[in-house]
PDB file of N, CA and C in Angstrom:
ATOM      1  N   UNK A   1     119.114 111.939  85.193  1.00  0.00           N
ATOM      2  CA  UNK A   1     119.251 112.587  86.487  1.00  0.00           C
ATOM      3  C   UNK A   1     119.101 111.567  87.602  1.00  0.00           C
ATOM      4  N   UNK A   2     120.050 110.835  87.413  1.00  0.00           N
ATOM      5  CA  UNK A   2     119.841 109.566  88.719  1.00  0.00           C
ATOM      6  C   UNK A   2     119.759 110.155  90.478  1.00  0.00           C
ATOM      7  N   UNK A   3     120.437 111.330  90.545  1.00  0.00           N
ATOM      8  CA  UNK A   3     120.552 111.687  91.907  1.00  0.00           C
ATOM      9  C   UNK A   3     119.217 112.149  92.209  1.00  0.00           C
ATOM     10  N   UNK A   4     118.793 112.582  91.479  1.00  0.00           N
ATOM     11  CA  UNK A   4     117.113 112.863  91.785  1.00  0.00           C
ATOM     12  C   UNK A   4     116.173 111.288  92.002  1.00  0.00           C
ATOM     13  N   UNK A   5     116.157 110.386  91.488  1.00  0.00           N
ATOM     14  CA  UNK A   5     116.039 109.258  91.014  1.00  0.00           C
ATOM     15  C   UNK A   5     115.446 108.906  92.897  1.00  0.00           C
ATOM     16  N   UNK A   6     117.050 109.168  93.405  1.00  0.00           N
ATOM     17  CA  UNK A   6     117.688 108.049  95.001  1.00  0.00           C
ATOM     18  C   UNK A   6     117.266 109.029  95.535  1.00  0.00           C
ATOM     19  N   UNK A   7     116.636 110.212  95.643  1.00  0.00           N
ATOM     20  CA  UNK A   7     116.297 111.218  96.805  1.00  0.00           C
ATOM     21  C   UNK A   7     114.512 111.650  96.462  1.00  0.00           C
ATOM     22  N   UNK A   8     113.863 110.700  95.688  1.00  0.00           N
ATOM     23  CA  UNK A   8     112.986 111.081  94.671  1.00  0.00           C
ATOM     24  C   UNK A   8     111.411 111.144  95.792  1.00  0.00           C
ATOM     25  N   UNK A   9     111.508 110.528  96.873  1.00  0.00           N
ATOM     26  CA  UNK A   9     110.564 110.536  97.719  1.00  0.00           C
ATOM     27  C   UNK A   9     110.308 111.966  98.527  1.00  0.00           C
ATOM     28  N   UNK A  10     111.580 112.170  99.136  1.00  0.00           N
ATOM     29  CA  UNK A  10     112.018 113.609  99.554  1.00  0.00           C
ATOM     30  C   UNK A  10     112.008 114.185  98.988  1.00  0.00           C
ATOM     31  N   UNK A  11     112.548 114.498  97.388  1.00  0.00           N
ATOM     32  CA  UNK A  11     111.337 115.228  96.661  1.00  0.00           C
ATOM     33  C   UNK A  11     110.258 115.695  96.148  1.00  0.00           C
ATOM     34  N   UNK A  12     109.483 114.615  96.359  1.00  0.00           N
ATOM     35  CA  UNK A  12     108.437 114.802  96.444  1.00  0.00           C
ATOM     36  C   UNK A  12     107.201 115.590  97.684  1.00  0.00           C
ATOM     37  N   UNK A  13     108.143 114.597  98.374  1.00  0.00           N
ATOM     38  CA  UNK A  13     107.060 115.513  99.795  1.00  0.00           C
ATOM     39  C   UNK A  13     107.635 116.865  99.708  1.00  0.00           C
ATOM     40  N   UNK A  14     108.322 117.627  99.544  1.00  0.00           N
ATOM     41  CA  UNK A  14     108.762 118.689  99.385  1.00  0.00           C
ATOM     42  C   UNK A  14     108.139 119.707  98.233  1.00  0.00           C
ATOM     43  N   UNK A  15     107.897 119.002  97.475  1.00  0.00           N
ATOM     44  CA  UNK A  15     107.258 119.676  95.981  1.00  0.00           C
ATOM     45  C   UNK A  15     105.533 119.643  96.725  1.00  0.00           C
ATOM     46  N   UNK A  16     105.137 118.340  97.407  1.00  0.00           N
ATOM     47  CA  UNK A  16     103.180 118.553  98.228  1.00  0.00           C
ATOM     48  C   UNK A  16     103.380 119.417  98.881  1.00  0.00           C
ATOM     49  N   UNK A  17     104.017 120.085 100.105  1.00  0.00           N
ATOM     50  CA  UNK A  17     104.313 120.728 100.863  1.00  0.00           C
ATOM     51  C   UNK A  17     103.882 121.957 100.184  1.00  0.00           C
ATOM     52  N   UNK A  18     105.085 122.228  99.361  1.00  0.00           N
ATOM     53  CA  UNK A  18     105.026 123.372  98.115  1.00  0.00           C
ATOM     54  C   UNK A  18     103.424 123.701  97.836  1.00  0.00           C
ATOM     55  N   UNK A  19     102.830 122.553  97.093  1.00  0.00           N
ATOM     56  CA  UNK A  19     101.476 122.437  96.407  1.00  0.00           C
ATOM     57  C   UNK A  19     100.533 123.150  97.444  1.00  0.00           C
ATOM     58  N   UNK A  20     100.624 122.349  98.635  1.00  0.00           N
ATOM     59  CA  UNK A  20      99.566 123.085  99.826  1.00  0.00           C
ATOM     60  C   UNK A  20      99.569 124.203 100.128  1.00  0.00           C
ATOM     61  N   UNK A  21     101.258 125.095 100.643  1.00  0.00           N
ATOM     62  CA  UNK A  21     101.614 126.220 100.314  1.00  0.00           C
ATOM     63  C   UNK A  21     100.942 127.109  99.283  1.00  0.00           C
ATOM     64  N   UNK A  22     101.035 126.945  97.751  1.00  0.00           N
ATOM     65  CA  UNK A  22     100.570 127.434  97.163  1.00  0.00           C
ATOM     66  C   UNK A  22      98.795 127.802  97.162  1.00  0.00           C
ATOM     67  N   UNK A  23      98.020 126.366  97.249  1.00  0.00           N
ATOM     68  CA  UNK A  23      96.590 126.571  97.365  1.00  0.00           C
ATOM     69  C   UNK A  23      96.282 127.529  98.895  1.00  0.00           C
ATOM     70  N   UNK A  24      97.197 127.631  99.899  1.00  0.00           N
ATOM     71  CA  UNK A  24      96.937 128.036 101.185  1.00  0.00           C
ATOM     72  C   UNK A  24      96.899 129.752 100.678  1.00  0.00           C
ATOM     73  N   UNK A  25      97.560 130.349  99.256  1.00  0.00           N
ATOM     74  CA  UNK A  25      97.714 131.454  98.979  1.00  0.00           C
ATOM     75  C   UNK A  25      96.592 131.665  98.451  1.00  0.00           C
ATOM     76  N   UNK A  26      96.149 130.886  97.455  1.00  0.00           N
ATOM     77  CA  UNK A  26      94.936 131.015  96.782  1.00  0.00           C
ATOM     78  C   UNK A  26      93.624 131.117  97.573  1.00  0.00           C
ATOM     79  N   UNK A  27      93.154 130.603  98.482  1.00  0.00           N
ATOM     80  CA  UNK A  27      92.771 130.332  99.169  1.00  0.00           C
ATOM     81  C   UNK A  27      92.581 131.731 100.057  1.00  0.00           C
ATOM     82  N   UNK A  28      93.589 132.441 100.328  1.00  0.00           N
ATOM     83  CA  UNK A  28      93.860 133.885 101.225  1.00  0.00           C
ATOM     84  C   UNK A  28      93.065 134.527 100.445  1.00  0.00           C
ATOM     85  N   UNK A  29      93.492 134.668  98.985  1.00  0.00           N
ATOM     86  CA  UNK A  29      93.031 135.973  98.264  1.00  0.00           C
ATOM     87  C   UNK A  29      91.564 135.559  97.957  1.00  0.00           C
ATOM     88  N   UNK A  30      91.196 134.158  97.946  1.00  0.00           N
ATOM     89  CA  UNK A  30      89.880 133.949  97.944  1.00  0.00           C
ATOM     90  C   UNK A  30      89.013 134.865  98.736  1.00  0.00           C
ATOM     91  N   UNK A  31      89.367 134.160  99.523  1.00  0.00           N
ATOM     92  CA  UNK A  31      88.633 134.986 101.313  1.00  0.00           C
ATOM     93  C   UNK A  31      88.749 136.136 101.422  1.00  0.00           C
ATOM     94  N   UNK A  32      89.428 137.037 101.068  1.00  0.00           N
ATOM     95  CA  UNK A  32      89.834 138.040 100.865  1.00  0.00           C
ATOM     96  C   UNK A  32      90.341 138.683 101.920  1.00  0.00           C
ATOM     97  N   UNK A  33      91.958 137.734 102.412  1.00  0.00           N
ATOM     98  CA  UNK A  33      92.746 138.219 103.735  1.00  0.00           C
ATOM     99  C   UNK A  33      93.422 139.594 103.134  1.00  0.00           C
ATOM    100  N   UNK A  34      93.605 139.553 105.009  1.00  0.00           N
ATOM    101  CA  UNK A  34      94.075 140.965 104.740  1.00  0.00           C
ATOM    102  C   UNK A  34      95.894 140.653 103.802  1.00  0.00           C
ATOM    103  N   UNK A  35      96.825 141.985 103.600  1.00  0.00           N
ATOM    104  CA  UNK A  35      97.613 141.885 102.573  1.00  0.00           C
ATOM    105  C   UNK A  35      98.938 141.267 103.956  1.00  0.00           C
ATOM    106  N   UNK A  36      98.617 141.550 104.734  1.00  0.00           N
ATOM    107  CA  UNK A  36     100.023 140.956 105.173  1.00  0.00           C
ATOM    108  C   UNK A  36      99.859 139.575 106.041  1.00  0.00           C
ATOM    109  N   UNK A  37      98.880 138.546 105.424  1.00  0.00           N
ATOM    110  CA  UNK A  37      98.757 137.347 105.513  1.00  0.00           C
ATOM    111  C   UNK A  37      99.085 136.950 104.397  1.00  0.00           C
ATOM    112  N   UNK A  38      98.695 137.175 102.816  1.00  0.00           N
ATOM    113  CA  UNK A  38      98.876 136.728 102.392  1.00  0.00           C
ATOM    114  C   UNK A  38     100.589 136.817 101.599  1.00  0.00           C
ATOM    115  N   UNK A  39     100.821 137.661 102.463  1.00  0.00           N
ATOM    116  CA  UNK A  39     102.301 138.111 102.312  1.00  0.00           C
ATOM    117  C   UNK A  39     103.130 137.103 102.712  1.00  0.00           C
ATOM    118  N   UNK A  40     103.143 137.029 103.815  1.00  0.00           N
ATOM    119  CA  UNK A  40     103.272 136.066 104.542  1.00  0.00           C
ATOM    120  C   UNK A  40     103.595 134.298 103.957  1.00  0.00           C
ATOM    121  N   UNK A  41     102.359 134.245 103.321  1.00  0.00           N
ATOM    122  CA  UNK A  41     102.269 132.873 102.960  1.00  0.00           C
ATOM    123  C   UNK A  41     103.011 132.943 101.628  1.00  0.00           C
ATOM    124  N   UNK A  42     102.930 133.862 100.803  1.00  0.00           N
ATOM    125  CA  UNK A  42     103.870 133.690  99.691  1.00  0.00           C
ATOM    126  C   UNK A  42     105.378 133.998  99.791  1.00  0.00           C
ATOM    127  N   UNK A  43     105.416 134.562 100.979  1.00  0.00           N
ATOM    128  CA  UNK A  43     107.367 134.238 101.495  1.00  0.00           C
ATOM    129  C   UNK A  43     107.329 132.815 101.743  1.00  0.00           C
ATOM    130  N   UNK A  44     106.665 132.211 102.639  1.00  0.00           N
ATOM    131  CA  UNK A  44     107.143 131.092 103.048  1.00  0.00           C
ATOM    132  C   UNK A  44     107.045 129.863 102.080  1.00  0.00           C
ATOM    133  N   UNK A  45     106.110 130.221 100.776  1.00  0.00           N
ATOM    134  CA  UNK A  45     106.113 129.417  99.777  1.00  0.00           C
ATOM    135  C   UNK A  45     107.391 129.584  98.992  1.00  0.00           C
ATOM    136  N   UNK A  46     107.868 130.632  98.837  1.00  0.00           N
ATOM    137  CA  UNK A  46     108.879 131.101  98.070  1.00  0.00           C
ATOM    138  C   UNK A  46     110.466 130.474  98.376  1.00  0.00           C
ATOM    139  N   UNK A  47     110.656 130.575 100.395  1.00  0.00           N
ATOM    140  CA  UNK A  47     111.474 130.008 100.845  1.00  0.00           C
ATOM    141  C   UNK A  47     111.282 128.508 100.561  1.00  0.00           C
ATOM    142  N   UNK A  48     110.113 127.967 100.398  1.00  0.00           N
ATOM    143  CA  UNK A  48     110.482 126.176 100.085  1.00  0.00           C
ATOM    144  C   UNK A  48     110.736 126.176  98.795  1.00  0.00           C
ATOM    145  N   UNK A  49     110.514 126.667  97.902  1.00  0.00           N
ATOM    146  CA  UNK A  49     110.662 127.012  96.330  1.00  0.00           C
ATOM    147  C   UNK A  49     112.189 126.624  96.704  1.00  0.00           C
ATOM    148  N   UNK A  50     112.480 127.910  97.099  1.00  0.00           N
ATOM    149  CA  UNK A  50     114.108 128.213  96.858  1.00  0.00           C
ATOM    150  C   UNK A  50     114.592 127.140  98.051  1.00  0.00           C
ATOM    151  N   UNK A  51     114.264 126.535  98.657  1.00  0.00           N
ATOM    152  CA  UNK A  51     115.094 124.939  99.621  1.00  0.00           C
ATOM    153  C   UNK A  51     114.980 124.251  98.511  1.00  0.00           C
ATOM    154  N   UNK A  52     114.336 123.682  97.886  1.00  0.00           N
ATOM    155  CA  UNK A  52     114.140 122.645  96.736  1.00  0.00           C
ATOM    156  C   UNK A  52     114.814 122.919  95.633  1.00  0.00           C
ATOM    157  N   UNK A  53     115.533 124.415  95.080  1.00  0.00           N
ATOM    158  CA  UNK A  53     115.871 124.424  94.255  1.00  0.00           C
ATOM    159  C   UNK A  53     117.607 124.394  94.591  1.00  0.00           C
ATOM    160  N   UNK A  54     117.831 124.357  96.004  1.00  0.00           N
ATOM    161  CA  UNK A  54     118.918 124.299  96.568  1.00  0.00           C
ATOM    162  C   UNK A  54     119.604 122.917  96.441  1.00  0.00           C
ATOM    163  N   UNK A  55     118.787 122.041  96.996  1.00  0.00           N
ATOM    164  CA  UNK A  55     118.652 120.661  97.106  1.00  0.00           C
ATOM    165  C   UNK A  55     119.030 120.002  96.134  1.00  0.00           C
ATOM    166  N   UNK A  56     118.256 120.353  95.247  1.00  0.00           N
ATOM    167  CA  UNK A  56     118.347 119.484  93.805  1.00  0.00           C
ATOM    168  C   UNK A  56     119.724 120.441  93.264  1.00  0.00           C
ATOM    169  N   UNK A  57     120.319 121.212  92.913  1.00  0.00           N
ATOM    170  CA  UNK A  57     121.272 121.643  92.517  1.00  0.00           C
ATOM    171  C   UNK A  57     122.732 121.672  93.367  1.00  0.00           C
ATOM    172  N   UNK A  58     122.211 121.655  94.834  1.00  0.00           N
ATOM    173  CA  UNK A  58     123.506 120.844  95.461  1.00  0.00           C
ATOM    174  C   UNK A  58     124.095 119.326  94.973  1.00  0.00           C
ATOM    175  N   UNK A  59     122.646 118.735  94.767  1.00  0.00           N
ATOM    176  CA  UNK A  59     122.876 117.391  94.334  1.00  0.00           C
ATOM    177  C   UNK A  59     123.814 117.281  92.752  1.00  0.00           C
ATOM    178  N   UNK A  60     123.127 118.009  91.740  1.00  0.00           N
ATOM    179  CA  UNK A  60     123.797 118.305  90.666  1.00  0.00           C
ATOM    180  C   UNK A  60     125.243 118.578  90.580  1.00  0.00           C
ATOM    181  N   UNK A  61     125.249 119.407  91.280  1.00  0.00           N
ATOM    182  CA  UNK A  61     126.830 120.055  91.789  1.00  0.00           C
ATOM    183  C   UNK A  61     127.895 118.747  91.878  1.00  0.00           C
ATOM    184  N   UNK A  62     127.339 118.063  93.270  1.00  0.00           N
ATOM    185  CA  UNK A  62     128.256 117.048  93.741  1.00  0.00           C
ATOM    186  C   UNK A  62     128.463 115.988  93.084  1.00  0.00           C
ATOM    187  N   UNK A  63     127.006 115.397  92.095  1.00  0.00           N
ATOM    188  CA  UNK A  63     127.175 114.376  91.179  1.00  0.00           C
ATOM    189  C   UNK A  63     127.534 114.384  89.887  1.00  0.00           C
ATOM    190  N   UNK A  64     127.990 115.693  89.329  1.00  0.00           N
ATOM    191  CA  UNK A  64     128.259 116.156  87.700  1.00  0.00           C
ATOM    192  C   UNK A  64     129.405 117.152  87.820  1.00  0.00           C
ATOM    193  N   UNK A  65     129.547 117.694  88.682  1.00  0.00           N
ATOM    194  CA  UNK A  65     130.671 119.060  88.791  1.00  0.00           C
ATOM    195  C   UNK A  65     132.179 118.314  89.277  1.00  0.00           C
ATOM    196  N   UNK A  66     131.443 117.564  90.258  1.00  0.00           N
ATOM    197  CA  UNK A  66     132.955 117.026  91.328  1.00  0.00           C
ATOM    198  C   UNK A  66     133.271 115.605  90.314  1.00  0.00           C
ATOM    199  N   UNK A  67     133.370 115.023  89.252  1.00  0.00           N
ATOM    200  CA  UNK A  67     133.440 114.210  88.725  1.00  0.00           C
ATOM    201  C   UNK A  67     134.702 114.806  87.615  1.00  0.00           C
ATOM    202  N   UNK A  68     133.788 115.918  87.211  1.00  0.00           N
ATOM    203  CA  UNK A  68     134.729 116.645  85.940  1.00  0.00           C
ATOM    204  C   UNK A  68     136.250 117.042  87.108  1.00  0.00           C
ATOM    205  N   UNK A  69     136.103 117.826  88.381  1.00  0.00           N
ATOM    206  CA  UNK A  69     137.138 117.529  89.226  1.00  0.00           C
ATOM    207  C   UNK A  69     137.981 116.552  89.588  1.00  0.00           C
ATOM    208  N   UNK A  70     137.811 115.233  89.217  1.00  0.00           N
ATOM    209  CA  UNK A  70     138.413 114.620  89.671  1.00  0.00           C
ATOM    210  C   UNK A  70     139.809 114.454  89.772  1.00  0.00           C
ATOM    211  N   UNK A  71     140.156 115.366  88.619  1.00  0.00           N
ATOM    212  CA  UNK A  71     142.119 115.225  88.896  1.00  0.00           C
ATOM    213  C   UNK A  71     142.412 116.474  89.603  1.00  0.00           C
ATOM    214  N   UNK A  72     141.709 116.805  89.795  1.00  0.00           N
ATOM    215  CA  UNK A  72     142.310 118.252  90.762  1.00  0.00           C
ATOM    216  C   UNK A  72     141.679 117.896  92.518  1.00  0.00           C
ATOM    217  N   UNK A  73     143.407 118.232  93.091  1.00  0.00           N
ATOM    218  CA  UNK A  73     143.006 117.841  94.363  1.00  0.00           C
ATOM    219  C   UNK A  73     142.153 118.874  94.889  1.00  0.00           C
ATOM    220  N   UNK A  74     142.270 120.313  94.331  1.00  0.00           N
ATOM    221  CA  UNK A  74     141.884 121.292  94.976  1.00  0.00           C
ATOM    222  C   UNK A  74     140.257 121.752  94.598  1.00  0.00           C
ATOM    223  N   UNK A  75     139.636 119.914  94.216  1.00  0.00           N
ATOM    224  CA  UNK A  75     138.663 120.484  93.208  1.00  0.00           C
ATOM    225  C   UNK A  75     137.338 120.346  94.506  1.00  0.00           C
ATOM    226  N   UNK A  76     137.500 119.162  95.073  1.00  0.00           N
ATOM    227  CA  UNK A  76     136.575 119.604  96.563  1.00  0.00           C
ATOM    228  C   UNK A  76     136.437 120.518  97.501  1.00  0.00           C
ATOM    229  N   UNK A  77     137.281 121.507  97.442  1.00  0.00           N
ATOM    230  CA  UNK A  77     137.155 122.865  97.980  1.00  0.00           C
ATOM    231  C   UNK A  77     136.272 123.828  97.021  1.00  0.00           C
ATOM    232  N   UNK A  78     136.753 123.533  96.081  1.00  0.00           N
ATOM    233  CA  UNK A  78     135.517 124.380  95.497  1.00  0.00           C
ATOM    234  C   UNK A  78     134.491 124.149  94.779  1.00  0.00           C
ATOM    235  N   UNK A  79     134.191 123.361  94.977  1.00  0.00           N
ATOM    236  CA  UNK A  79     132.988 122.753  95.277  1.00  0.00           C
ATOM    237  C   UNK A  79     132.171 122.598  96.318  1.00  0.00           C
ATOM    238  N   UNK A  80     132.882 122.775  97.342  1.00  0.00           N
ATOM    239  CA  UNK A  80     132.432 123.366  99.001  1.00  0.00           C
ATOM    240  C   UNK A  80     131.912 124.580  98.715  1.00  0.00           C
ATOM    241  N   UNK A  81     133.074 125.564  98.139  1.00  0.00           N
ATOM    242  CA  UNK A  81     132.794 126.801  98.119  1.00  0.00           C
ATOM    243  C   UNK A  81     131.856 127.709  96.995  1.00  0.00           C
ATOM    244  N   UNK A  82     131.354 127.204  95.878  1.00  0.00           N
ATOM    245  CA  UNK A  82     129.908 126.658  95.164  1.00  0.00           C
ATOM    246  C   UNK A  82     128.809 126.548  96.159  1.00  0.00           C
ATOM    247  N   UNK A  83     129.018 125.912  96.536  1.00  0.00           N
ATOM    248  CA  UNK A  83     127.732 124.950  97.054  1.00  0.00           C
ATOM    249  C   UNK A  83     127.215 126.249  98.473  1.00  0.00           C
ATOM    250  N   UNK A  84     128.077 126.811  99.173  1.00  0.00           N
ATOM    251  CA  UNK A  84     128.395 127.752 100.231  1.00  0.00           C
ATOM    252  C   UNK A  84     127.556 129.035  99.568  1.00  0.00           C
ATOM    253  N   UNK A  85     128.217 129.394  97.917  1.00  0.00           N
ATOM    254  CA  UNK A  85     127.682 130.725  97.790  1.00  0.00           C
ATOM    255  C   UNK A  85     126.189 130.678  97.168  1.00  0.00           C
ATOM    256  N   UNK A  86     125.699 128.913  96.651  1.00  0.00           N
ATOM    257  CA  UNK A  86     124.567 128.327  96.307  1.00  0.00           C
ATOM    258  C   UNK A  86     123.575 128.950  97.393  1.00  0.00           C
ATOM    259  N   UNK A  87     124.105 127.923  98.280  1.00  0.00           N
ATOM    260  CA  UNK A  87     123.106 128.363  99.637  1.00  0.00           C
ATOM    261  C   UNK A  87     123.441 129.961 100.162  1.00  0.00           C
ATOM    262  N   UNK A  88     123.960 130.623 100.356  1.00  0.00           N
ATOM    263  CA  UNK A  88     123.791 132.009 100.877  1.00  0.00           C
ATOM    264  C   UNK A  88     122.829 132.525  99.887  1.00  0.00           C
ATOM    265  N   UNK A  89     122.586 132.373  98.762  1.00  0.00           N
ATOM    266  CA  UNK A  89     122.025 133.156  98.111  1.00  0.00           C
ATOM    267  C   UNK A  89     120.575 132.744  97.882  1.00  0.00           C
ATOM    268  N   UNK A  90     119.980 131.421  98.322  1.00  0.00           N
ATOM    269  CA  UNK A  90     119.105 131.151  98.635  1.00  0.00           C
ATOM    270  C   UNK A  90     118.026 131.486 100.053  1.00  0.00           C
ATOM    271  N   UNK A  91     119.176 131.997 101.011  1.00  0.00           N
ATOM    272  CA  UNK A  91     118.585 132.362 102.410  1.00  0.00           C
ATOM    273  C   UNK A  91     117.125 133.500 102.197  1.00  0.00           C
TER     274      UNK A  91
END
């Protein structure tokens, strides 16, 4: 997985981010917040979940998908259009 490899820093801070996220949940139910804090914090953990899993599979996409494309001119369009219904469905 070399494309992970060259973006591997930015992945990372992204995955601590994540980590803090997560203990910031643990942490709620410790204390024993109320339910729509800790609601809260497990959407917004969930949304970096799902950015990171965007990320890394856009990357996949463009470095393993568009390769097998290569004799098709019409193969970077859809691969645009992949990558388009990738991310909508991550929002």
């Amino acid at each position: 997985m070399s494309h992970t490899v060259q973006e591997k820093q930015k992945l990372l801070n992204r995955v601590r981010r994540i980590k803090g996220q997560v203990e910031a949940i643990e942490r709620a139910l410790e204390e024993a917040h109320g339910c729509s804090d800790v609601l809260q914090r497990i959407t917004s953990c969930r949304g970096a979940m799902n950015g990171l899993l965007a990320v890394v599979l856009e990357d996949h996409i463009r470095n393993h998908l568009v390769d097998a494309e290569s004799g098709d001119e019409d193969g970077a369009s859809a691969t645009e259009q992949l990558i388009e219904v990738v991310h909508s469905y991550f929002k």
